[in-house]
Protein backbone atom coordinates (compact mmCIF):
# COMPACT_ATOMS: atom_id res chain seq x y z
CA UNK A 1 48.59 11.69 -38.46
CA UNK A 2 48.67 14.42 -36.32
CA UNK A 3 45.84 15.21 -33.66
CA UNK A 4 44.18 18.53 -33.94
CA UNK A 5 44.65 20.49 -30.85
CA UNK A 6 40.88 22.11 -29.75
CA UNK A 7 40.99 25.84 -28.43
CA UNK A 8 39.30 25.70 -24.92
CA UNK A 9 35.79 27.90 -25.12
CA UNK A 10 36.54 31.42 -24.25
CA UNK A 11 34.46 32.40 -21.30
CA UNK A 12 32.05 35.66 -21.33
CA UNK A 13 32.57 38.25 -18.89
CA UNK A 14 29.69 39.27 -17.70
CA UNK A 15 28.67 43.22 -17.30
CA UNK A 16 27.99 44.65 -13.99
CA UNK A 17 25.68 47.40 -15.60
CA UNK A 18 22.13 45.55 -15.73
CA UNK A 19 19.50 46.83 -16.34
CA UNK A 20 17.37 47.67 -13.07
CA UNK A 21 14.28 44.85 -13.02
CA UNK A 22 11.12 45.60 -11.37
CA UNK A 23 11.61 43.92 -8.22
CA UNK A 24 14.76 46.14 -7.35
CA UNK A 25 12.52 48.62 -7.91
CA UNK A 26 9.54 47.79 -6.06
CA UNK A 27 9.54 49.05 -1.93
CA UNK A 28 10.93 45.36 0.40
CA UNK A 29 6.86 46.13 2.08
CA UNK A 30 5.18 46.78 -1.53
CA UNK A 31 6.88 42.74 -2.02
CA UNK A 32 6.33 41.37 0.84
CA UNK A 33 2.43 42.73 0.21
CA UNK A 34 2.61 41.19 -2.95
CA UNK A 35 4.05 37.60 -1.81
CA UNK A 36 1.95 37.34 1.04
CA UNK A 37 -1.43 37.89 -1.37
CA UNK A 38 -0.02 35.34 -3.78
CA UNK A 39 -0.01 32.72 -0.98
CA UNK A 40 -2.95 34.04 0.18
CA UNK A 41 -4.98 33.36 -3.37
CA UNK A 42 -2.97 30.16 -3.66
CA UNK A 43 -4.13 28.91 -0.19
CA UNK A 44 -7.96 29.79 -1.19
CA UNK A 45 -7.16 28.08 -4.46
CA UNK A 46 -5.83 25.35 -2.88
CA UNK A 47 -9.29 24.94 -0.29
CA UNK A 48 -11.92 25.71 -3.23
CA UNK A 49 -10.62 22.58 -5.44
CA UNK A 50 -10.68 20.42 -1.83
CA UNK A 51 -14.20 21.48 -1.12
CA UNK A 52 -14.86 20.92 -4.45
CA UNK A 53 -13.71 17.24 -4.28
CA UNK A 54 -15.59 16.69 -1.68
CA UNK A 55 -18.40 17.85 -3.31
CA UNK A 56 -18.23 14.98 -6.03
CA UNK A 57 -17.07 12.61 -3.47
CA UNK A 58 -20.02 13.08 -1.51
CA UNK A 59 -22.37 12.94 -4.72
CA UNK A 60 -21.18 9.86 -5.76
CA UNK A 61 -21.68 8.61 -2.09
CA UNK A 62 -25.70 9.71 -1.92
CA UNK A 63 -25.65 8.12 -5.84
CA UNK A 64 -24.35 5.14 -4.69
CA UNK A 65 -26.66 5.03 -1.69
CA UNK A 66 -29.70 5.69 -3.90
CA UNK A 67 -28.56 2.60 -6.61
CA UNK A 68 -28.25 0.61 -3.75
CA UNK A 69 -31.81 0.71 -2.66
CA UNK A 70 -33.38 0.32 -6.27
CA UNK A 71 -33.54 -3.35 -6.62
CA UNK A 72 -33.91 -3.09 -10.40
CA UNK A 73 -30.49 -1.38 -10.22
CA UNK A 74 -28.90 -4.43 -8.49
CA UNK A 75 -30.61 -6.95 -10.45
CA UNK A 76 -29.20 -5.55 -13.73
CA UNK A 77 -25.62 -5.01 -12.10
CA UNK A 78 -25.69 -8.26 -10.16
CA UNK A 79 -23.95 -11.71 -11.34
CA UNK A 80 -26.41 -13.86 -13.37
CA UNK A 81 -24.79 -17.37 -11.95
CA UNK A 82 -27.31 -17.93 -9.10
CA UNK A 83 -26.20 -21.50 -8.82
CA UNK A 84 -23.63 -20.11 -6.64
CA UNK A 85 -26.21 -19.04 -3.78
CA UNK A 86 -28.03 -22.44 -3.54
């Protein structure tokens, strides 16, 4: 039996003619504007969800503070085997 011989994928050419995009459009100043306020709003982005973690993180901190000094709080939460402090 004879093998089959497999044509080797003819490749595209590509045009040169494209159609113009925005950014080739758009002034080099008018995108460097544009970047520069997208890190901009990232970076603020970026500190509001920090602050924000912080926020819980120092919430959970006072809670914790507070449980700490209601004794019915650690009486519930503690271990019932007391024969271990004798």
């Amino acid at each position: 039996m004879a093998k089959k011989k497999r044509n080797a994928p003819v490749k595209r050419v590509e045009t040169t003619d494209k159609p113009a995009t925005l950014k080739d459009m758009l002034d080099p100043q008018v995108l460097a504007k544009l970047k520069e306020t997208t890190e901009s709003l990232k970076a603020s982005e970026a500190q509001r969800l920090e602050q924000e973690r912080q926020e819980r993180e120092d919430a959970r901190k006072a809670e914790q503070k507070r449980r700490d000094n209601d004794f019915e709080y650690l009486l519930e939460h503690s271990e019932m085997n007391w024969k271990n402090y004798k």
